[in-house]
N, C-alpha and C. Protein backbone atom coordinates (compact mmCIF):
# COMPACT_ATOMS: atom_id res chain seq x y z
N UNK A 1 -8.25 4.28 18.07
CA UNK A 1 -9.47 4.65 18.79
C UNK A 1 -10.24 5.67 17.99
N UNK A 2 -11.58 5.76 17.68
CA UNK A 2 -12.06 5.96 16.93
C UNK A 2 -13.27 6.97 17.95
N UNK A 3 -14.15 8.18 17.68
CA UNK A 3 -14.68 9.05 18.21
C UNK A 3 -15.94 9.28 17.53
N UNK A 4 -17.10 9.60 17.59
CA UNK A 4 -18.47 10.08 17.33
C UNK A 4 -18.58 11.38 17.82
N UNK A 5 -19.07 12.12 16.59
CA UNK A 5 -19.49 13.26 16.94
C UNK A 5 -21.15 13.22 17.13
N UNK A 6 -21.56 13.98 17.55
CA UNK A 6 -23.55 14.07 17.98
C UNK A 6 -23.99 15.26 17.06
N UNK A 7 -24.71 15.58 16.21
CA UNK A 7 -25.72 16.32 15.90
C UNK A 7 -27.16 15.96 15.85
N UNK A 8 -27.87 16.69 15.00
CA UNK A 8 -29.53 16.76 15.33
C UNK A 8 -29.70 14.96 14.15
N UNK A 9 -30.31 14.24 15.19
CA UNK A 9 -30.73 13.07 14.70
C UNK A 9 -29.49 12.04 15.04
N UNK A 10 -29.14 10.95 14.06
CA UNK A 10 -28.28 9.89 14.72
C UNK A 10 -26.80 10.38 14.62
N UNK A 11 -25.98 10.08 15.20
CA UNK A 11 -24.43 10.25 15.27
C UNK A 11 -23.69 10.12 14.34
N UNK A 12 -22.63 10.84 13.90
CA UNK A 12 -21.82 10.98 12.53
C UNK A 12 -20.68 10.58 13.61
N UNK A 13 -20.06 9.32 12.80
CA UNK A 13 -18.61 9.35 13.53
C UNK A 13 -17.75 9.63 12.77
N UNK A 14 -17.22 10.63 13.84
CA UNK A 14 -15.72 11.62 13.28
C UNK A 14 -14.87 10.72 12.62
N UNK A 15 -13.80 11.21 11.69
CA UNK A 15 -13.17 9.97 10.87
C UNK A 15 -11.73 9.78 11.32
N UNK A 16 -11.35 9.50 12.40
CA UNK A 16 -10.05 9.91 13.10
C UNK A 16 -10.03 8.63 13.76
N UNK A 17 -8.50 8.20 13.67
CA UNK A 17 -8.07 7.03 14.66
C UNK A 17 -6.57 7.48 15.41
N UNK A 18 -6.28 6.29 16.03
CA UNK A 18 -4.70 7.16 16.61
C UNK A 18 -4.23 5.46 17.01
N UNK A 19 -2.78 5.47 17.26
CA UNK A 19 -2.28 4.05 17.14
C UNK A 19 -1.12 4.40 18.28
N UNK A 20 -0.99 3.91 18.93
CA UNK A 20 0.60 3.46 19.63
C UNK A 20 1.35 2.58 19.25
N UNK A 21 2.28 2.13 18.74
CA UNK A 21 3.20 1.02 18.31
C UNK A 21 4.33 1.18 19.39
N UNK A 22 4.88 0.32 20.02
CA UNK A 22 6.30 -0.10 20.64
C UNK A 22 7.00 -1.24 19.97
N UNK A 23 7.68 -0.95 19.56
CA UNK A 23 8.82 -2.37 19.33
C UNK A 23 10.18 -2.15 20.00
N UNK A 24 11.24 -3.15 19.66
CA UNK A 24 12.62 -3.07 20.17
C UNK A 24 13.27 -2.59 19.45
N UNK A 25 12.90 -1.85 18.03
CA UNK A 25 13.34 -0.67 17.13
C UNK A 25 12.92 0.66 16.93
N UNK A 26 11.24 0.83 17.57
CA UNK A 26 10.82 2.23 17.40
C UNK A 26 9.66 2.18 18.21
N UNK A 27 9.25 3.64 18.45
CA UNK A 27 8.39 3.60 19.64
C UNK A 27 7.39 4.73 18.92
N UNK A 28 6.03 4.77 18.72
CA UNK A 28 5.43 5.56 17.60
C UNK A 28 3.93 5.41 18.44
N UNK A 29 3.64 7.06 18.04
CA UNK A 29 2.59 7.19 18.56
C UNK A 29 1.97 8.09 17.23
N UNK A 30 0.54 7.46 16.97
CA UNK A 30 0.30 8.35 15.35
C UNK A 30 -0.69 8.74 15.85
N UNK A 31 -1.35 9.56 15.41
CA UNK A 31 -3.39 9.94 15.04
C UNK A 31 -3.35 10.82 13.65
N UNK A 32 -4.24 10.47 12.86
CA UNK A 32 -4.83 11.02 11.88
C UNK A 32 -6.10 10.83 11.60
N UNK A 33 -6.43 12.51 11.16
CA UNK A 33 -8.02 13.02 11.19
C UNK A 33 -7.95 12.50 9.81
N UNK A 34 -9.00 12.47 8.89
CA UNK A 34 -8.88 12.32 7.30
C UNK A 34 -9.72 13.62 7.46
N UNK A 35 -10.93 14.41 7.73
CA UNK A 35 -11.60 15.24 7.47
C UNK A 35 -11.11 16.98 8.39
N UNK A 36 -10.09 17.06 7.75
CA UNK A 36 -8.99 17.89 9.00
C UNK A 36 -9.06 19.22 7.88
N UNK A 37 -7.82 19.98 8.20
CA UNK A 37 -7.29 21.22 7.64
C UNK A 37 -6.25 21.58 7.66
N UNK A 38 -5.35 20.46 7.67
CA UNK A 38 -4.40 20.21 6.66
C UNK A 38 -2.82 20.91 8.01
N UNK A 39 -3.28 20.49 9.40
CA UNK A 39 -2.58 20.67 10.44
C UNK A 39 -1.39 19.73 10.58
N UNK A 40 -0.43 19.14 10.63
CA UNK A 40 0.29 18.42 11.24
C UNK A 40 1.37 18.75 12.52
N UNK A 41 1.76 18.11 12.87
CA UNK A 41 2.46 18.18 14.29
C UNK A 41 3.64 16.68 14.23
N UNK A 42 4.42 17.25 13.55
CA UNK A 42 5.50 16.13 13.32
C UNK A 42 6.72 15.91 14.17
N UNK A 43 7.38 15.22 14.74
CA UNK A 43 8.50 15.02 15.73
C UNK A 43 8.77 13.07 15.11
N UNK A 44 10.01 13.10 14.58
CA UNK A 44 10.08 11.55 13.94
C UNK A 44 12.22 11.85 14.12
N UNK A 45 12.72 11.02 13.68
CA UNK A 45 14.07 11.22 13.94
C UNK A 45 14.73 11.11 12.58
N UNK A 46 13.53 11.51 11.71
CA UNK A 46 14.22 11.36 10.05
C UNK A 46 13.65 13.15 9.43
N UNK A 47 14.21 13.84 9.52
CA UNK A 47 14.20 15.26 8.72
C UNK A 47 12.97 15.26 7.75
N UNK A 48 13.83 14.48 7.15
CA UNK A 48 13.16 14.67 5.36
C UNK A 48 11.90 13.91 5.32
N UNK A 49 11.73 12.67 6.43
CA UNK A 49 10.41 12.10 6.50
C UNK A 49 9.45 13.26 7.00
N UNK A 50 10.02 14.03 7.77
CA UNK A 50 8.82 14.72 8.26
C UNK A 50 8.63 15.96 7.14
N UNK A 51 9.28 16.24 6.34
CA UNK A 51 9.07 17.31 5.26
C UNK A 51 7.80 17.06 4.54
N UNK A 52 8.28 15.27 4.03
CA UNK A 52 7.21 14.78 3.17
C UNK A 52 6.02 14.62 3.83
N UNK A 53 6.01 14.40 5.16
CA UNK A 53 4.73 14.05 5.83
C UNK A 53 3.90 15.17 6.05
N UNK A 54 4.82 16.38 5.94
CA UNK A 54 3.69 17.76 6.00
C UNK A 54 2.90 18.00 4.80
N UNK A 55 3.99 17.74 3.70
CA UNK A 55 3.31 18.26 2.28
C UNK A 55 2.21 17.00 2.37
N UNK A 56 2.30 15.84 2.55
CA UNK A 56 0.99 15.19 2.25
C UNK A 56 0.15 15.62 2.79
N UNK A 57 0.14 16.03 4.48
CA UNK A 57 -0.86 16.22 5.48
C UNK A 57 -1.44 17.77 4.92
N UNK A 58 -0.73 18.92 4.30
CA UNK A 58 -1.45 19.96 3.97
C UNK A 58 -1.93 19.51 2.60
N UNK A 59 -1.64 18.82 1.46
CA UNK A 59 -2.34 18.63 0.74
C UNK A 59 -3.31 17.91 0.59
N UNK A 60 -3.39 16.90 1.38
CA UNK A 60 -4.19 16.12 1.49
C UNK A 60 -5.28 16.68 2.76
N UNK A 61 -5.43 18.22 3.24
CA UNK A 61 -6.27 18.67 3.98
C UNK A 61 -6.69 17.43 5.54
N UNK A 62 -5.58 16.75 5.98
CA UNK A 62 -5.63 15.70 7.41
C UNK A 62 -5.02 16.70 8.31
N UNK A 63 -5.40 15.97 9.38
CA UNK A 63 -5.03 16.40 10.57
C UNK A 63 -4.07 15.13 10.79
N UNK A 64 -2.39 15.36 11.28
CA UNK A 64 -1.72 14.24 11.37
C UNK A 64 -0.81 14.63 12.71
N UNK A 65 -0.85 13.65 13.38
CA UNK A 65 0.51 13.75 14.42
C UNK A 65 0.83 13.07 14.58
N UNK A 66 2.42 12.75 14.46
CA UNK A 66 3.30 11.50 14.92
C UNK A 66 4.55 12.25 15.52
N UNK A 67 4.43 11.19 16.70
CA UNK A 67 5.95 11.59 17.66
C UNK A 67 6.73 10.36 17.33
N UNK A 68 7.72 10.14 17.05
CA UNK A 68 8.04 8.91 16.59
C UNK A 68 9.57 8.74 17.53
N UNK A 69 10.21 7.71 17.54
CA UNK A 69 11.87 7.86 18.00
C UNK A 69 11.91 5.96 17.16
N UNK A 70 13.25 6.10 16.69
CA UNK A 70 13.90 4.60 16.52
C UNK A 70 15.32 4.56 16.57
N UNK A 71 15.62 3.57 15.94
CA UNK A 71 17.05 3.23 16.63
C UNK A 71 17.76 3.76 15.06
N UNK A 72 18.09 5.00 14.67
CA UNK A 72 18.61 6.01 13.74
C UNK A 72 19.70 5.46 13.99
N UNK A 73 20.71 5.07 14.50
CA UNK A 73 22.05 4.45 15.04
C UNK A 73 22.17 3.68 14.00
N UNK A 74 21.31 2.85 14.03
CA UNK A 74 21.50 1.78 12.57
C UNK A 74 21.14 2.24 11.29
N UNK A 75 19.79 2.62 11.10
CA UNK A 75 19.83 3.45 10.04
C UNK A 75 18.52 4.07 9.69
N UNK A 76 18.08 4.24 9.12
CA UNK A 76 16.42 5.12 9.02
C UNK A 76 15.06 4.11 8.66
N UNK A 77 15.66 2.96 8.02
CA UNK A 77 14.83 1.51 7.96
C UNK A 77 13.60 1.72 8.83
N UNK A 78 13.94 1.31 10.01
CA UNK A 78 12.72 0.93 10.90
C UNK A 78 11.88 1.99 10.97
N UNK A 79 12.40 2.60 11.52
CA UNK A 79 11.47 4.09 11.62
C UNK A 79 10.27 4.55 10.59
N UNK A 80 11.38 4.89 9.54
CA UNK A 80 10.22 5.07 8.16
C UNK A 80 9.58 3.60 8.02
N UNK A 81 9.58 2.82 7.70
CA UNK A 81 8.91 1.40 7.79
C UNK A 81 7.43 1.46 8.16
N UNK A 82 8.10 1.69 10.01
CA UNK A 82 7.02 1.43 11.17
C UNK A 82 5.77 3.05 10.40
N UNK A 83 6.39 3.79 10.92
CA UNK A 83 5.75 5.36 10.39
C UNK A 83 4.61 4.66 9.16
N UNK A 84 4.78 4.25 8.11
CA UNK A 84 4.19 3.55 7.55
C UNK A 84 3.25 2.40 7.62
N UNK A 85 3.23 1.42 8.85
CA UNK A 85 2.59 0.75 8.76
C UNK A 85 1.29 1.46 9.80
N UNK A 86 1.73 2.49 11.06
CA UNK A 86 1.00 3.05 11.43
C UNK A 86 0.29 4.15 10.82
N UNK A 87 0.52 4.36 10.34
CA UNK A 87 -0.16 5.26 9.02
C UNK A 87 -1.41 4.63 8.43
N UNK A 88 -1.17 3.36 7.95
CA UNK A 88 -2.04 2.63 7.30
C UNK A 88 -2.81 2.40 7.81
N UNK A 89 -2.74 1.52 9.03
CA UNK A 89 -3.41 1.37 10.25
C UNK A 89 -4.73 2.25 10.74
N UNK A 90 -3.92 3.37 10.74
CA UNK A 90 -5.05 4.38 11.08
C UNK A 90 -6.08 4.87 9.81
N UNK A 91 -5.25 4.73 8.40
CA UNK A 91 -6.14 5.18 7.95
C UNK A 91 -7.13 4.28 7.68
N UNK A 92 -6.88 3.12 7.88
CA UNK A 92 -7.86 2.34 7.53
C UNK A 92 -9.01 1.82 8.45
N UNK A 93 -8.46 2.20 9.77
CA UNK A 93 -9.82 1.95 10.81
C UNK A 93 -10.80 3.24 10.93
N UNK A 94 -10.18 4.76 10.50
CA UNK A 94 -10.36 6.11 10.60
C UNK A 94 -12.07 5.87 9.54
N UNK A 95 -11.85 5.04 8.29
CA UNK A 95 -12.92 4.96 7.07
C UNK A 95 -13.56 3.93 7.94
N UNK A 96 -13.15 3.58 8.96
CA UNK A 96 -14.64 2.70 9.33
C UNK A 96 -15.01 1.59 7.98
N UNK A 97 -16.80 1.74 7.66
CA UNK A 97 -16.92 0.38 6.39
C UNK A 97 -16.69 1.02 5.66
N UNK A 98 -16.67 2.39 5.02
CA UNK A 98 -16.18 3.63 3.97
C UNK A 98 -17.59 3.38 3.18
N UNK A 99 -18.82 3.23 3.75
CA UNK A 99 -20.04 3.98 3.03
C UNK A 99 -19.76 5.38 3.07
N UNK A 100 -20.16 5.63 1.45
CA UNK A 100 -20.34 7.25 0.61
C UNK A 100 -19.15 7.50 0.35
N UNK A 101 -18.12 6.93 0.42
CA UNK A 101 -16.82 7.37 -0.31
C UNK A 101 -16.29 7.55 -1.90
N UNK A 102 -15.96 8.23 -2.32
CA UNK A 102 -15.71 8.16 -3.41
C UNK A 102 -14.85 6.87 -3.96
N UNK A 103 -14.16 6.28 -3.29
CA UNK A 103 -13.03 5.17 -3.73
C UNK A 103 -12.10 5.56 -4.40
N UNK A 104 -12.26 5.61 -5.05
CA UNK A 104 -11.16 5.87 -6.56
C UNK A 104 -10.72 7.35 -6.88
N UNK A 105 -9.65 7.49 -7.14
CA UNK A 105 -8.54 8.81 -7.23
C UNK A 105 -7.28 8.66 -8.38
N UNK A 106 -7.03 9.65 -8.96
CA UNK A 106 -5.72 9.49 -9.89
C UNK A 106 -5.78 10.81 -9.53
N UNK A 107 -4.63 11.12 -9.24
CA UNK A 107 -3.82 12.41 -9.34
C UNK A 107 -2.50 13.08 -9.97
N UNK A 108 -2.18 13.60 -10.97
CA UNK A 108 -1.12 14.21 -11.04
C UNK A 108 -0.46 15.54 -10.75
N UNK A 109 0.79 15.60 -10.23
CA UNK A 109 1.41 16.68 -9.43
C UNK A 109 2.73 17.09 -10.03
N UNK A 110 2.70 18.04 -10.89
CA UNK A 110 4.15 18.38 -10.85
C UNK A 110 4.85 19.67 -9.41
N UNK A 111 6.28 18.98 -9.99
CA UNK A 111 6.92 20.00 -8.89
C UNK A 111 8.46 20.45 -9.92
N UNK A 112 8.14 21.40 -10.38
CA UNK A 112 9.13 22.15 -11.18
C UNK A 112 9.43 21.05 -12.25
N UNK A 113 10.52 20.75 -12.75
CA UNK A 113 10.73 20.00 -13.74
C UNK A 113 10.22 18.64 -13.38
N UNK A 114 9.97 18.12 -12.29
CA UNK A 114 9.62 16.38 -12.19
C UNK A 114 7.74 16.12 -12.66
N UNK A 115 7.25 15.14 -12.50
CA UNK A 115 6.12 14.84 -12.56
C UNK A 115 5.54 13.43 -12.52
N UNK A 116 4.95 13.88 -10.70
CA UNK A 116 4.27 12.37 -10.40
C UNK A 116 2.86 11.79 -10.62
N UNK A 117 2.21 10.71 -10.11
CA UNK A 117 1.13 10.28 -10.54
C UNK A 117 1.21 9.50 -9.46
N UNK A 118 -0.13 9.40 -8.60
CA UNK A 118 -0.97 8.21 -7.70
C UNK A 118 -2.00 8.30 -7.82
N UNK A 119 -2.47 6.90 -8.37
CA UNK A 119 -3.59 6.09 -8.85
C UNK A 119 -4.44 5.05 -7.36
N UNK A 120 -5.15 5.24 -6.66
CA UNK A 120 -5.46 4.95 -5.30
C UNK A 120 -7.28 4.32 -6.01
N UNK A 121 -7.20 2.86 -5.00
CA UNK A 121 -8.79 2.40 -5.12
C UNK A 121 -8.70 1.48 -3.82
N UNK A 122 -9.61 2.30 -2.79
CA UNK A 122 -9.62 1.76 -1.50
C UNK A 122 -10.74 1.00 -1.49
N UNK A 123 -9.59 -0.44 -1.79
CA UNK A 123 -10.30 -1.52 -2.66
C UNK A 123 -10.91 -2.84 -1.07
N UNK A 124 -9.68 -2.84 0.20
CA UNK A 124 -9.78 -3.25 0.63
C UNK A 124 -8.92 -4.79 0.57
N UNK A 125 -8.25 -4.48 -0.53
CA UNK A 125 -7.22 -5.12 -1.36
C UNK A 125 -5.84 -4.89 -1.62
N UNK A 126 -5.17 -5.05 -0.69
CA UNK A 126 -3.75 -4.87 -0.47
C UNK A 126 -3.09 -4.58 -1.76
N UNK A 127 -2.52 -4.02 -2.70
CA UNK A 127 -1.63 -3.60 -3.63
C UNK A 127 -0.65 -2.94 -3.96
N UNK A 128 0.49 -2.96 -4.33
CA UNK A 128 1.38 -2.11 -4.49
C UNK A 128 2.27 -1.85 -5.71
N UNK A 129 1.90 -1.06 -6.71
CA UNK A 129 2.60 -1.03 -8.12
C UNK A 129 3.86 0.32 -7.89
N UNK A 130 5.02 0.50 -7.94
CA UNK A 130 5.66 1.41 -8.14
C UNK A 130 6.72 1.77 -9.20
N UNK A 131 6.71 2.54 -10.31
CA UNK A 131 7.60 3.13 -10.79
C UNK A 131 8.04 4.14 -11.07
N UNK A 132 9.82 4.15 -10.38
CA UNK A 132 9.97 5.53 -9.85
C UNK A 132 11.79 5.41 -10.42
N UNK A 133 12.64 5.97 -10.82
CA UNK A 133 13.99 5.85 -11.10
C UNK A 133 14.49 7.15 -11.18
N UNK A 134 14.86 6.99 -9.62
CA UNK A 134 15.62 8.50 -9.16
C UNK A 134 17.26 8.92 -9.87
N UNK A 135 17.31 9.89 -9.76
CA UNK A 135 19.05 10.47 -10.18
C UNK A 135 20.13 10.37 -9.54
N UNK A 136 19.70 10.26 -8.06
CA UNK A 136 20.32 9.95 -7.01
C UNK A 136 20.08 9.38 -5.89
N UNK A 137 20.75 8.59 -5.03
CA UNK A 137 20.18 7.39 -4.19
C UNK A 137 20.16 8.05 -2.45
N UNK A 138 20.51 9.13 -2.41
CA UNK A 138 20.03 9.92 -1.48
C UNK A 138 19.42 11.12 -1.54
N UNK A 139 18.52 11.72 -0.81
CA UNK A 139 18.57 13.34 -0.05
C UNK A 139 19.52 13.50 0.64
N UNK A 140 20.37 14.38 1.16
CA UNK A 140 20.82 14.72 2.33
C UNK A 140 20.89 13.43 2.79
N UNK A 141 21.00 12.67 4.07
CA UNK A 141 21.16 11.79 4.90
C UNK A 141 20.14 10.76 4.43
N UNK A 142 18.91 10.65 3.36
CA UNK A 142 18.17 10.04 3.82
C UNK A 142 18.18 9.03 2.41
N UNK A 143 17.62 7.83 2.63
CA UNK A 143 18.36 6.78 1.77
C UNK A 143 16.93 6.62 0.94
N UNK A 144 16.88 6.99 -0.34
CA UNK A 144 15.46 7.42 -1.16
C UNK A 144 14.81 5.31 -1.31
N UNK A 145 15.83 4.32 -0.75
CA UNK A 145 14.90 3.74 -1.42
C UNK A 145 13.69 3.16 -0.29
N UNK A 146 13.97 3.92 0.83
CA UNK A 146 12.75 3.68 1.85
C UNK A 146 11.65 4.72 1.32
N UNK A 147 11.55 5.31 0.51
CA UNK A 147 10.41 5.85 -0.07
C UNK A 147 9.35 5.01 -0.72
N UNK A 148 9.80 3.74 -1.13
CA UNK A 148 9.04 2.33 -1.47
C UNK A 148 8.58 1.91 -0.02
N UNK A 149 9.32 1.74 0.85
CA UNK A 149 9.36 0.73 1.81
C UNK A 149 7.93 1.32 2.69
N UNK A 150 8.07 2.77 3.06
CA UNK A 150 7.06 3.94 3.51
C UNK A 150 5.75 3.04 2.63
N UNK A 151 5.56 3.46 1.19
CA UNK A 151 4.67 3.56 0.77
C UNK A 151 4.30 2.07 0.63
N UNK A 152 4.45 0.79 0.85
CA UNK A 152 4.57 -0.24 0.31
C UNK A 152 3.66 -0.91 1.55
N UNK A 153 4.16 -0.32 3.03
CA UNK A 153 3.50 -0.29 4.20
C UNK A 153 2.45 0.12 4.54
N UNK A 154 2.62 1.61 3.77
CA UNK A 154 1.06 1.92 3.87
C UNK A 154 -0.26 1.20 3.44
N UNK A 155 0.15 1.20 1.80
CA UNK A 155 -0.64 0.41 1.38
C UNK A 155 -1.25 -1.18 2.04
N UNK A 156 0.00 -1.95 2.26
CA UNK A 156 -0.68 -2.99 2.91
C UNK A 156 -1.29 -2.70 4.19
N UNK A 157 -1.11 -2.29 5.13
CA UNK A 157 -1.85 -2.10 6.32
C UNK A 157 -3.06 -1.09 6.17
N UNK A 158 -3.19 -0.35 5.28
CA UNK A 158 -4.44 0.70 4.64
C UNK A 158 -5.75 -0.85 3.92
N UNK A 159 -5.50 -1.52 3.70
CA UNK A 159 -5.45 -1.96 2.52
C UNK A 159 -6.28 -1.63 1.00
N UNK A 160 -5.20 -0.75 0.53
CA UNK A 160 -5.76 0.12 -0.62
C UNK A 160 -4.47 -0.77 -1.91
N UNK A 161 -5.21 -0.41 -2.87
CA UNK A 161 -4.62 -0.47 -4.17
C UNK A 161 -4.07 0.95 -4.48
N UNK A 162 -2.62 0.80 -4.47
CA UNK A 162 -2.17 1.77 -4.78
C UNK A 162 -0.89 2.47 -5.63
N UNK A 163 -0.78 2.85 -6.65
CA UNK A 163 0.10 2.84 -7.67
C UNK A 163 0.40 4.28 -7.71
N UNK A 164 2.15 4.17 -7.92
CA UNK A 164 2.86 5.61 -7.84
C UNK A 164 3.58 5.16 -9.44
N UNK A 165 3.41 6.40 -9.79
CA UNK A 165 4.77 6.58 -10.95
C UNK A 165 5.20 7.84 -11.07
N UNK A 166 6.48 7.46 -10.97
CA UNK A 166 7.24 9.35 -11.54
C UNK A 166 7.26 9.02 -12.99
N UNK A 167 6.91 10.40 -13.48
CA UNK A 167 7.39 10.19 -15.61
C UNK A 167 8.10 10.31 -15.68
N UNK A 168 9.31 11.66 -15.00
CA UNK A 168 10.15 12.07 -15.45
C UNK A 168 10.44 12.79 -14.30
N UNK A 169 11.75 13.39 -13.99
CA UNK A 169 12.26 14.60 -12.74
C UNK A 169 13.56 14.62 -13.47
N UNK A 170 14.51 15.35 -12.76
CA UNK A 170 16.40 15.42 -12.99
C UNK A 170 16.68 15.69 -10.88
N UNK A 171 15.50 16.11 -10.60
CA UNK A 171 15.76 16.46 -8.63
C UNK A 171 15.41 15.24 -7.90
N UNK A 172 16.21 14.59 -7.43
CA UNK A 172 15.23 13.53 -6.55
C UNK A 172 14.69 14.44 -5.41
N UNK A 173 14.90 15.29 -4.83
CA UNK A 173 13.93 16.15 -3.67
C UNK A 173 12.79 16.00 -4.49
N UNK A 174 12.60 16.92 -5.66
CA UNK A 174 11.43 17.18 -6.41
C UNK A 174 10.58 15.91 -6.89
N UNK A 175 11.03 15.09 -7.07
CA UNK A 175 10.56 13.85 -7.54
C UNK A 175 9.60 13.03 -6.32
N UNK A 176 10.29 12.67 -5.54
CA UNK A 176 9.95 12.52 -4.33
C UNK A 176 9.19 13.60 -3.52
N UNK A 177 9.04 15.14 -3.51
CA UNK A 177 8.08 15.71 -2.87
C UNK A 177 6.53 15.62 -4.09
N UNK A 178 7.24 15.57 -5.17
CA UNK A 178 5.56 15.32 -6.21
C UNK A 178 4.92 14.29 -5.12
N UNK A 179 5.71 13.46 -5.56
CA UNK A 179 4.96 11.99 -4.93
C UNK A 179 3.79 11.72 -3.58
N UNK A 180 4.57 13.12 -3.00
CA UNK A 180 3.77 13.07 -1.23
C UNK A 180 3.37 13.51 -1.67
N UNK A 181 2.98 14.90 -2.06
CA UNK A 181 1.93 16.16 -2.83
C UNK A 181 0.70 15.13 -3.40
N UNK A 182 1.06 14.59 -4.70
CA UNK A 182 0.27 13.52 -5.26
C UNK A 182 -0.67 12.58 -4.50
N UNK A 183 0.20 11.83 -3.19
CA UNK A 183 -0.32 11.06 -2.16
C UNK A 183 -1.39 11.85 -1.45
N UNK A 184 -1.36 12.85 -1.05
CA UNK A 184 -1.90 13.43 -0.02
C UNK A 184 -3.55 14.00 -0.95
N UNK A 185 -3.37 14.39 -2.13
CA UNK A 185 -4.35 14.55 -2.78
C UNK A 185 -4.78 13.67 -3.56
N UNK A 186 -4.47 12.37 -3.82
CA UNK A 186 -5.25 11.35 -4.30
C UNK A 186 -6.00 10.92 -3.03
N UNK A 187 -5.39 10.23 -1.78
CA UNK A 187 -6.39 9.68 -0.55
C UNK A 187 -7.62 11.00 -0.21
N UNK A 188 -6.95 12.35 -0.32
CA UNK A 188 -8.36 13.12 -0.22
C UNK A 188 -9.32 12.77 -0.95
N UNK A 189 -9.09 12.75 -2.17
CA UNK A 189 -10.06 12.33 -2.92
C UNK A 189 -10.62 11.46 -2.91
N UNK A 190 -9.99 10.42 -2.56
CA UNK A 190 -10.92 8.99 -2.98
C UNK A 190 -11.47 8.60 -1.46
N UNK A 191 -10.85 9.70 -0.28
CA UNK A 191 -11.95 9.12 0.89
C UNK A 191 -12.68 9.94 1.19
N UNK A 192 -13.20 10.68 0.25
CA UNK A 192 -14.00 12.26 0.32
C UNK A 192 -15.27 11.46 0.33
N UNK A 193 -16.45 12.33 0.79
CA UNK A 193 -17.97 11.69 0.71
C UNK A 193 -18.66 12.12 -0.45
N UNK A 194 -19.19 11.32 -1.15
CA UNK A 194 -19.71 11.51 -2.45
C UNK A 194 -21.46 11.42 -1.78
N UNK A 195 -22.47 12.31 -1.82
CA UNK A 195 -23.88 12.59 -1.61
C UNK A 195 -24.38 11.29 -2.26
N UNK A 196 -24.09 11.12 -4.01
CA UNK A 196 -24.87 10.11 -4.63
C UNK A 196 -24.57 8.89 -4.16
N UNK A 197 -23.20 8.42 -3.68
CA UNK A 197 -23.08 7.13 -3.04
C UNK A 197 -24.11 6.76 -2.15
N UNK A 198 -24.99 5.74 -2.44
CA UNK A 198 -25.65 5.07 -1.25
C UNK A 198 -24.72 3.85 -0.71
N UNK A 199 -24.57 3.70 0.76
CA UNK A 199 -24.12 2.53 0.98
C UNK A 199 -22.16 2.53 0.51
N UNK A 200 -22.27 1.34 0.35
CA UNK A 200 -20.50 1.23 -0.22
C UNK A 200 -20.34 0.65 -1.78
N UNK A 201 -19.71 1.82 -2.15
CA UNK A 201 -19.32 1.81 -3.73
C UNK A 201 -18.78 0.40 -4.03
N UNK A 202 -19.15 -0.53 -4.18
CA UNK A 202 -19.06 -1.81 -5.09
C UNK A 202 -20.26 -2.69 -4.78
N UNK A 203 -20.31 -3.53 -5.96
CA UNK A 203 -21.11 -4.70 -6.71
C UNK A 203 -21.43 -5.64 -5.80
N UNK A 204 -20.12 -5.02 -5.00
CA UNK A 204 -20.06 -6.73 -4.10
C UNK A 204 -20.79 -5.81 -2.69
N UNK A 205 -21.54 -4.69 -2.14
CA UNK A 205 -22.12 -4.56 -1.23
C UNK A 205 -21.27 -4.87 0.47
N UNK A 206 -19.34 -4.63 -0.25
CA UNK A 206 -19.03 -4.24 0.77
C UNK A 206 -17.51 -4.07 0.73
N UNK A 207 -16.51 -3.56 1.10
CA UNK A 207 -15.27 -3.45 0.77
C UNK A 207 -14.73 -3.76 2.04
């Protein structure tokens, strides 16, 4: 659901959506502002998902809340998955047609010895490039290779072109928090409003 704000002359609509999902594995309620200050309000049944979801949401200057619950019994799969596809979801109805956007973003982020990279073109074009080869196949409890699965979701339900690479780390924490860090400040960027944009940034007169 999507909101208009009113000032002097025609209506600016606010860039915020919010999603409910129910399934017979997880029950998720999201909203994200894109033009925020970098607030979140996290409750999910995965720790370390919600770690990463702050560092994106303060770096990436959003307003984010997700209350999330799934069936953790089995294993963290669904949850992070779903979290992901509602994510996308929102961000992609939040840009509306994305006249004046910048589109395009590359960012790099180190975090102590590691160093990531996301390459983002909210193309409208589903994509997903990742290369990433961690040291170890967990955090704490949490199974690093749903860190693809997260981002793999986003992307398709966003539908953005979107490419992660780690160069190098020895921490998978660190490796994996570049990555959100990186995330959160490449989508700022590339859904930021650019003045000179008239209309929507491509040839083709519409994304």
């Amino acid at each position: 659901m999507m909101s208009e704000i009113t000032g002097a002359g025609d209506a600016v609509r606010e860039r915020r959506a919010e999603i409910s999902r129910k399934t017979n594995e997880t029950d998720i309620k999201l909203a994200l502002g894109i033009d925020g200050t970098g607030q979140a309000e996290l409750a999910t049944d995965v720790p370390f998902l919600n770690h990463m979801l702050d560092l994106f949401t303060k770096h990436g200057q959003f307003n984010l809340s997700v209350d999330a619950r799934g069936d953790i019994e089995i294993d963290d799969h669904h949850t992070v998955e779903d979290i992901g596809i509602c994510l996308g979801q929102c961000l992609r109805e939040a840009l509306g047609d994305k006249r004046g956007i910048k589109r395009y973003s590359s960012v790099f982020i180190p975090m102590d010895e590691a160093l990531a990279q996301v390459v983002i073109d909210i193309s409208n074009r589903p994509h997903f490039e990742y290369r990433a080869e961690y040291p170890s196949d967990r955090v704490g409890s949490f199974d690093v290779q749903l860190v693809q699965e997260f981002l793999w979701k986003l992307a398709l339900e966003a539908r953005i072109t979107l490419h992660v690479i780690v160069h190098y780390g020895q921490n998978t924490h660190h490796m994996i928090e570049a990555v959100f860090k990186a995330l959160g400040r490449a989508l700022d960027e590339a859904t930021s409003m650019d003045p000179r944009v008239s209309g929507v940034p491509s040839t083709k007169g519409v994304l």
